[in-house]
Protein backbone atom coordinates (compact mmCIF):
# COMPACT_ATOMS: atom_id res chain seq x y z
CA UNK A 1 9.64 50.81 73.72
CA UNK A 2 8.54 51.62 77.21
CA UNK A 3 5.91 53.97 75.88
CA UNK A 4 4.67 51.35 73.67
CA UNK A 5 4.56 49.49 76.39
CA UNK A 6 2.97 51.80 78.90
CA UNK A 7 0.29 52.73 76.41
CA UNK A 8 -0.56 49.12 75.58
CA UNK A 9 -1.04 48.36 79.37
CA UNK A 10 -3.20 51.49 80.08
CA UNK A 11 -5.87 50.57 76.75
CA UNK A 12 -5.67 46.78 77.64
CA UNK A 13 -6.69 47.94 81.53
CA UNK A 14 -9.77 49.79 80.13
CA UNK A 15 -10.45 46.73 77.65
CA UNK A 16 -10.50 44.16 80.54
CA UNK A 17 -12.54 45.95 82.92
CA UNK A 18 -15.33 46.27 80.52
CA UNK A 19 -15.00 42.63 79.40
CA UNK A 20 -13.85 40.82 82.22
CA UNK A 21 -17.45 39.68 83.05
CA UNK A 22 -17.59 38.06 79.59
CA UNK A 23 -14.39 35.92 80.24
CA UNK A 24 -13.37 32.76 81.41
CA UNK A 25 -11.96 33.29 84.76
CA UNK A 26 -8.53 31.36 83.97
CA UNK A 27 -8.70 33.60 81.17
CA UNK A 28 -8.46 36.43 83.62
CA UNK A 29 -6.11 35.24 86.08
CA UNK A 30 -3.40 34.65 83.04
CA UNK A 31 -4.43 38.34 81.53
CA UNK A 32 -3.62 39.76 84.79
CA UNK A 33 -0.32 37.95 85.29
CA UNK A 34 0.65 39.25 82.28
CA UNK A 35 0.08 42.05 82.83
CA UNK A 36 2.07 42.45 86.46
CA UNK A 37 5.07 40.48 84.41
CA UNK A 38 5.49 43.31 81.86
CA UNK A 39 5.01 46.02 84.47
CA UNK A 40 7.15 44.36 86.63
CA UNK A 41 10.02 44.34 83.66
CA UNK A 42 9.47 48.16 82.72
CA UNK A 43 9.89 48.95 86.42
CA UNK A 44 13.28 47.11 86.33
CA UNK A 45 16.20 49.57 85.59
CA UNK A 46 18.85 47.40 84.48
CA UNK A 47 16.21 45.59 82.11
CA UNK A 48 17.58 44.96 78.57
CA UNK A 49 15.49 46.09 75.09
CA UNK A 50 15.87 42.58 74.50
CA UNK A 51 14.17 41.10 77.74
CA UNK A 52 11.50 44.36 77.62
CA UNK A 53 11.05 43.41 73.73
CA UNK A 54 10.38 39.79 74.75
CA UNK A 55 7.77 41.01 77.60
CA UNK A 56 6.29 42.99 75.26
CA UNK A 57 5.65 39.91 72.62
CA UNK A 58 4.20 38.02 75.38
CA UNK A 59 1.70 40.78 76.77
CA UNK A 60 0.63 41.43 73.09
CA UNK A 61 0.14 37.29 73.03
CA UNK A 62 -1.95 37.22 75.62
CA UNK A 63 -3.85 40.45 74.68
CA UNK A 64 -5.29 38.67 71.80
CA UNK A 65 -6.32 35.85 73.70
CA UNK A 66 -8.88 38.56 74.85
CA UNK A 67 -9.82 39.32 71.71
CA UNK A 68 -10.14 36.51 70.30
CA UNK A 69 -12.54 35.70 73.51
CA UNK A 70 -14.72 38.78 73.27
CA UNK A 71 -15.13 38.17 69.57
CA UNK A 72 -16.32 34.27 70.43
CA UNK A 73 -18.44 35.26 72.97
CA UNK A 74 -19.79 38.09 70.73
CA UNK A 75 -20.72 35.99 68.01
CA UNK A 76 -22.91 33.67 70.66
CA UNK A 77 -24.59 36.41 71.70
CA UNK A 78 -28.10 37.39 70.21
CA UNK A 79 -28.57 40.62 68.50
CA UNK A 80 -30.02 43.67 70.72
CA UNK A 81 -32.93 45.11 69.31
CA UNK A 82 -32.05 48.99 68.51
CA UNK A 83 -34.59 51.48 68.45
């Protein structure tokens, strides 16, 4: 679970700093909470699978937010010309 976990936080890094200029700043600001949350869980040692699986669930929530922001904001975009 924690290298589900790990892995999911180092792609979704990479993710938001090549979109973060295309989101909402609140947008932002919650991404980046939830991120520190779930690290701040996996760091704990006494940490239950439940209360990591929980953290997990919220982080992937969020995550989609993203997503679901990039894909909005993609579809308002116009079309680049390729050549």
């Amino acid at each position: 679970m924690k290298n589900e976990a790990d892995s999911l936080l180092y792609n979704f890094q990479k993710q938001l700093d090549e979109h973060k200029a295309k989101l909402q700043p609140p947008l932002v600001t919650e991404l980046q909470n939830s991120m520190k949350t779930l690290k701040d869980i996996m760091n704990d040692k006494g940490v239950t699978i439940d209360k990591l699986r929980e953290a997990l669930k919220k982080f992937k929530d969020s995550a989609m937010k993203m997503g679901t922001e990039i894909y909005k904001n993609a579809k308002t975009e116009p079309p680049k010309n390729k050549k």
